[in-house]
Structures are given as C-alpha cells and as structure tokens.
C-alpha atoms as a PDB file:
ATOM      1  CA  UNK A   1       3.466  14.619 -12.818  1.00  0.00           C
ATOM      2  CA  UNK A   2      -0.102  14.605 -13.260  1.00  0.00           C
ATOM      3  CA  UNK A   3      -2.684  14.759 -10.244  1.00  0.00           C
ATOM      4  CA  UNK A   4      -5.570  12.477 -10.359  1.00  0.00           C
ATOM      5  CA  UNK A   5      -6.308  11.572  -6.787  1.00  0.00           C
ATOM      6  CA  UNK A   6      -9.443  12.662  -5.333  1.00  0.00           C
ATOM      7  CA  UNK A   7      -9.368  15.380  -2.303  1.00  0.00           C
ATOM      8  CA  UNK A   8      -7.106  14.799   0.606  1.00  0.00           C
ATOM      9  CA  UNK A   9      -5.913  11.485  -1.085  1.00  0.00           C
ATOM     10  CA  UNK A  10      -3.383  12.275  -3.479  1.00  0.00           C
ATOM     11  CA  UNK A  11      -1.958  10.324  -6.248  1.00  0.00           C
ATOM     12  CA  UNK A  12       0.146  10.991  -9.375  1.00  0.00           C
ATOM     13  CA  UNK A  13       0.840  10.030 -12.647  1.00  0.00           C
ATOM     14  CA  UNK A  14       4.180  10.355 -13.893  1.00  0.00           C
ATOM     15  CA  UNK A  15       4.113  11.279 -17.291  1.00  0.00           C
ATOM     16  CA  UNK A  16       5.943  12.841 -20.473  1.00  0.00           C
ATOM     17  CA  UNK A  17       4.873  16.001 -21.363  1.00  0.00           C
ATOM     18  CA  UNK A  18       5.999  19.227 -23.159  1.00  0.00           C
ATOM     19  CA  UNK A  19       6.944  21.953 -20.953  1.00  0.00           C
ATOM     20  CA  UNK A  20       4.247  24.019 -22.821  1.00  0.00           C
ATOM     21  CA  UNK A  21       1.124  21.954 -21.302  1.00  0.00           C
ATOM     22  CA  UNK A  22      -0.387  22.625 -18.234  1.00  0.00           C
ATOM     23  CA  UNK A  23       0.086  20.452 -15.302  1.00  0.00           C
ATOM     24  CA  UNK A  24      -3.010  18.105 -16.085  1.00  0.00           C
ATOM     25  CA  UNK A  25      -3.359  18.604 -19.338  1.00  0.00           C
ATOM     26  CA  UNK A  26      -2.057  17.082 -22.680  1.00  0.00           C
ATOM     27  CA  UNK A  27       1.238  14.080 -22.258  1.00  0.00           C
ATOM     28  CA  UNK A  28       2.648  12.119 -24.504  1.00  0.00           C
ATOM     29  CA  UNK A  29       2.913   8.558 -22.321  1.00  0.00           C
ATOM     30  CA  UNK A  30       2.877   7.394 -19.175  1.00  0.00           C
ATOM     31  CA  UNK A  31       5.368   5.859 -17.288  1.00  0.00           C
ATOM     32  CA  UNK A  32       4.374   4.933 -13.362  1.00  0.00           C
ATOM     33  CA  UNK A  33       2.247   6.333 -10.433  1.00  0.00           C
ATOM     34  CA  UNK A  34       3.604   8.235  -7.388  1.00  0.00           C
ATOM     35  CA  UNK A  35       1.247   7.508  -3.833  1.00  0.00           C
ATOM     36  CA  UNK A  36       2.490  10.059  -1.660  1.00  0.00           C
ATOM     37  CA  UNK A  37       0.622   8.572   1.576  1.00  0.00           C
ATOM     38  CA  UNK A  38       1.912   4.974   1.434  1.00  0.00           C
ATOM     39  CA  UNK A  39       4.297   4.216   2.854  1.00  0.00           C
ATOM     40  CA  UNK A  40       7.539   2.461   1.793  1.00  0.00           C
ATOM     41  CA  UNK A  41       7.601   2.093  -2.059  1.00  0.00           C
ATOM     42  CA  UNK A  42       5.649   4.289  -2.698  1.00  0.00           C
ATOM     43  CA  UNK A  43       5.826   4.633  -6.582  1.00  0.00           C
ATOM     44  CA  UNK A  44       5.896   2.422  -9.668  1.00  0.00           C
ATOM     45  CA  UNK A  45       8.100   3.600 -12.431  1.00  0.00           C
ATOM     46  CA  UNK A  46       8.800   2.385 -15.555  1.00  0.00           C
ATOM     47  CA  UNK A  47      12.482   2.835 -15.795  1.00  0.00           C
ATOM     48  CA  UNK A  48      13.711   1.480 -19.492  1.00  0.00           C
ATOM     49  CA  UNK A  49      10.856   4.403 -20.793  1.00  0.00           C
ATOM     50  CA  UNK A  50      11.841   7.003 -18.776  1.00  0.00           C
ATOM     51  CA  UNK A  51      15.596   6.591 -19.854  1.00  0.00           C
ATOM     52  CA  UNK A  52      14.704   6.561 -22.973  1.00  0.00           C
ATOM     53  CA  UNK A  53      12.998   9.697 -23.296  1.00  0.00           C
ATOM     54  CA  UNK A  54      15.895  11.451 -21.051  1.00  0.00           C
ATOM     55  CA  UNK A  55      18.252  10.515 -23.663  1.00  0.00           C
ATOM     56  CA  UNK A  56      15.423  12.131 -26.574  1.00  0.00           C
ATOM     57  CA  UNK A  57      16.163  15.299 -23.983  1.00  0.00           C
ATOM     58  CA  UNK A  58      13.389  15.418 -21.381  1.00  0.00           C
ATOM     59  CA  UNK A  59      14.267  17.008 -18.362  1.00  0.00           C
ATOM     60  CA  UNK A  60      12.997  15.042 -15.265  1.00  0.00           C
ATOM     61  CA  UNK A  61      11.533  17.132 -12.441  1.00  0.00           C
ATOM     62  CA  UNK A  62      12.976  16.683  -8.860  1.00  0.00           C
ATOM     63  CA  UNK A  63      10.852  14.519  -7.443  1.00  0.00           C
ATOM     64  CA  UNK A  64      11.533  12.083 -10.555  1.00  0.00           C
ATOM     65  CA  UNK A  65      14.680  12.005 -10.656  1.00  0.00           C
ATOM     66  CA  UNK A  66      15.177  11.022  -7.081  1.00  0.00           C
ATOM     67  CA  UNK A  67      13.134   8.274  -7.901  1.00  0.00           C
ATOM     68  CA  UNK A  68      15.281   7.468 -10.871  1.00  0.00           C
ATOM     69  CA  UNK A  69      18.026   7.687  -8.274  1.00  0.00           C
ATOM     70  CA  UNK A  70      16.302   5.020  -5.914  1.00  0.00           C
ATOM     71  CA  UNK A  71      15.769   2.408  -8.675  1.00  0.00           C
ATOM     72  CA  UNK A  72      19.563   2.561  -9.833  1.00  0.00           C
ATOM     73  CA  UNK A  73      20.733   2.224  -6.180  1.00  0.00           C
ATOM     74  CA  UNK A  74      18.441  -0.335  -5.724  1.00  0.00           C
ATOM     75  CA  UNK A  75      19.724  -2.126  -8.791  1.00  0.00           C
ATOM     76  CA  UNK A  76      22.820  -2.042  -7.633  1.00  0.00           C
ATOM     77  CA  UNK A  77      22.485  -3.864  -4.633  1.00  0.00           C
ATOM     78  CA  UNK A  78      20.615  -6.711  -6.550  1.00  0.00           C
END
C-alpha cells in the first residue's frame, strides 16, 4: 500500500510492487484505494487484478487480504 493522503487524512493506494521498493516508491499497477476514516466501505479494490497477480505469486499484505476476504464473502451472499 502506498500513502498519498495529506497529514492527518490518510489514504492509500493499493498497489503491486516488488518487495525490494520502498513503501512509496516504484509499483508495477494499481489496483484500488483504501480510506481508513470513512466509514463503511471503505476501500475500492479491483478484485479480477489482484487475483491475477496472486496467482503470478504476489504475496498480499494483511490488511489486503482481509479485504480480499470481504469481497468473496460479499460475493457470496449476492
């Protein structure tokens, strides 16, 4: 995830990046937005991308994969 919010008002980019670049630095795409402060859904994701690069090997980090986790449940239900 990559920081871009200005101070005290977070937001994120959720990107795909080699493990070898810094936090804000160099990625290869992006694939949604995390707000941290809003409430409800509170992220956009673009889930047929970030499948596909999990299956190329990328790792997700925590936070993503829970919300990897919400959109299947949610999917589910529908």
């Amino acid at each position: 995830m990559k920081r871009v919010g200005t101070k005290n008002t977070p937001v994120f980019r959720i990107v795909v990046a080699d493990s070898r670049s810094p936090r804000d630095g160099k990625f290869i795409e992006e694939i949604g937005n995390y707000y941290p402060l809003k409430e409800g859904e509170n992220f956009i994701l673009k889930q047929d991308r970030a499948q596909y690069w999990i299956s190329k090997g990328a790792q997700p980090s925590d936070t993503v994969a829970s919300f990897l986790k919400k959109l299947a449940k949610s999917a589910a239900k529908v």
